[in-house]
Protein backbone atom coordinates (compact mmCIF):
# COMPACT_ATOMS: atom_id res chain seq x y z
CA UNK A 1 162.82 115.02 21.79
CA UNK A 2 159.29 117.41 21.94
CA UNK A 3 156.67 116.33 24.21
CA UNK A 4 154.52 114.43 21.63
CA UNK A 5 157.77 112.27 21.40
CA UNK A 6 158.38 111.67 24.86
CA UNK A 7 154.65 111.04 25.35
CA UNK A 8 155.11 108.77 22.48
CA UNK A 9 157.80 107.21 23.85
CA UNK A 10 155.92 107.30 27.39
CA UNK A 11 153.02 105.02 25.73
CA UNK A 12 155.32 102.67 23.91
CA UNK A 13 157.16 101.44 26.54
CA UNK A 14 154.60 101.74 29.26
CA UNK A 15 153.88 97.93 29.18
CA UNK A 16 157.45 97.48 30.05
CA UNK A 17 158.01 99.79 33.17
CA UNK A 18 157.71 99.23 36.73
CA UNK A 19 154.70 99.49 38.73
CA UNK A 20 156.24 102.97 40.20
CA UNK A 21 157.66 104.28 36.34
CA UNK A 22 154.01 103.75 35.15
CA UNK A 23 152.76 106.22 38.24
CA UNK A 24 155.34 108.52 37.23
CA UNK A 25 154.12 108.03 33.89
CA UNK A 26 150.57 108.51 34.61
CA UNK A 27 151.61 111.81 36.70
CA UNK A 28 153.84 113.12 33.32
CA UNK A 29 150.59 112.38 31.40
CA UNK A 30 147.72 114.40 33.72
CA UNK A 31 150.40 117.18 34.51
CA UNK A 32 153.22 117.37 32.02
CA UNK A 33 152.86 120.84 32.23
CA UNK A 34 154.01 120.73 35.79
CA UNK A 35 156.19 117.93 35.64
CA UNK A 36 158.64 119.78 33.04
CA UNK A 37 159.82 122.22 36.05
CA UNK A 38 159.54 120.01 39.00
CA UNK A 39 163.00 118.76 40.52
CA UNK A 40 163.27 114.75 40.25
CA UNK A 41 162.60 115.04 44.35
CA UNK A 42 159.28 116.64 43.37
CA UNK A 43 158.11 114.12 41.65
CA UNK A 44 158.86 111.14 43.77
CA UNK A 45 157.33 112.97 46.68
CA UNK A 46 153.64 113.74 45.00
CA UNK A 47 154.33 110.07 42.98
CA UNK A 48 154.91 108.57 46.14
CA UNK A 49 158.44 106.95 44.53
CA UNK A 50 161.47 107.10 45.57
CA UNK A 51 164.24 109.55 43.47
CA UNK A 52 165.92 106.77 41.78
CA UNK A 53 162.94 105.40 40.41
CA UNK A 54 162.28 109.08 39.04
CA UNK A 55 165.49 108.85 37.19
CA UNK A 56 165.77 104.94 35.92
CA UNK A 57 162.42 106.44 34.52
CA UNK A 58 164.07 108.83 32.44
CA UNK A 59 166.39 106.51 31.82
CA UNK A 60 164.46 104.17 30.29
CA UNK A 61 163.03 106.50 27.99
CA UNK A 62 166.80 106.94 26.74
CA UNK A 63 167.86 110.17 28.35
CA UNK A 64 171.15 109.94 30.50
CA UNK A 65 168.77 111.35 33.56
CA UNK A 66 165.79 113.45 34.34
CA UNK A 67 167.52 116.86 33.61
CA UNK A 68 167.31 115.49 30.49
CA UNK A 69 163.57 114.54 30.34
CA UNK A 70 162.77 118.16 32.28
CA UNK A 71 164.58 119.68 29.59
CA UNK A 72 162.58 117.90 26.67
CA UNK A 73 159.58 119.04 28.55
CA UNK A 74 160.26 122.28 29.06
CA UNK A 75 160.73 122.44 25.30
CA UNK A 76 157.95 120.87 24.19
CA UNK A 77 155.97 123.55 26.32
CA UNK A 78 157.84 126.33 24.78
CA UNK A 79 156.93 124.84 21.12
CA UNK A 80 153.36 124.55 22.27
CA UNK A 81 153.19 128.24 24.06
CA UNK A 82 154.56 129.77 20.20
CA UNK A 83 151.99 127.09 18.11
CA UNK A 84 149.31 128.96 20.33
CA UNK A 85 150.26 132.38 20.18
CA UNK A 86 151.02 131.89 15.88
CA UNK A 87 147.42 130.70 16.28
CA UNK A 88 145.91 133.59 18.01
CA UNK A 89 147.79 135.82 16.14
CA UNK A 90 146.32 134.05 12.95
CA UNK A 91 142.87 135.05 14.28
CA UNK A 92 143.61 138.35 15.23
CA UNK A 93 144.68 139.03 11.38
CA UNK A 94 141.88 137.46 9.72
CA UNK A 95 139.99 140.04 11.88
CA UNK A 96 142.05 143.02 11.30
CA UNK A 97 140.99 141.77 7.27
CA UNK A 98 137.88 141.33 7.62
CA UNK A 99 137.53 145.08 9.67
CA UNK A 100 139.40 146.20 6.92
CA UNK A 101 136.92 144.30 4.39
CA UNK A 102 133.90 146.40 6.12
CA UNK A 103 135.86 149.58 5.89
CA UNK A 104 136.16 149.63 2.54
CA UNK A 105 132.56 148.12 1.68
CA UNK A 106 131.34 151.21 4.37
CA UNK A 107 133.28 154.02 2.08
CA UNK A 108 131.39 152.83 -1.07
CA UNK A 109 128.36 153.15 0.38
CA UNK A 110 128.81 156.67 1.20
């Protein structure tokens, strides 16, 4: 499950969690980034929850614990990461085409 999925997920059931899931939820939203590395401990403590509720959170979202929801995290970031790079390396060719382009346009000149 990729991050738009769990955040999918996230905003589904959000009506249905505890008032400490949805501040864990909140927190996954502003910082998912961070979240995806941060030990179920971490959480709690910056959540102000305790570690159980960090992992009947994950739970709930239908992973068999937070290892599992770090892990879909961490993925998601590593899909995003390579979606930005393809993108800048996108750019950086329609340059190289376009130098290319001006090259050519400069030879026939001379």
């Amino acid at each position: 499950m990729y991050k738009e999925n769990v955040l999918n997920s996230i905003r589904a059931n959000f009506v249905h969690f505890s008032k400490g899931q949805k501040m864990i939820a909140n927190y996954i939203f502003e910082e998912y980034d961070k979240a995806a590395y941060m030990t179920a401990a971490a959480i709690s403590k910056i959540v102000g929850v305790s570690e159980f509720t960090v992992v009947r959170f994950a739970m709930a979202l239908g992973y068999d614990g937070y290892p599992d929801l770090q892990k879909a995290l961490q993925e998601s970031i590593k899909t995003k990461l390579t979606s930005v790079q393809r993108f800048d390396m996108s750019k950086e060719m329609s340059y190289d085409k376009e130098t290319i382009k001006l090259s050519s346009g400069e030879k026939a000149a001379l």
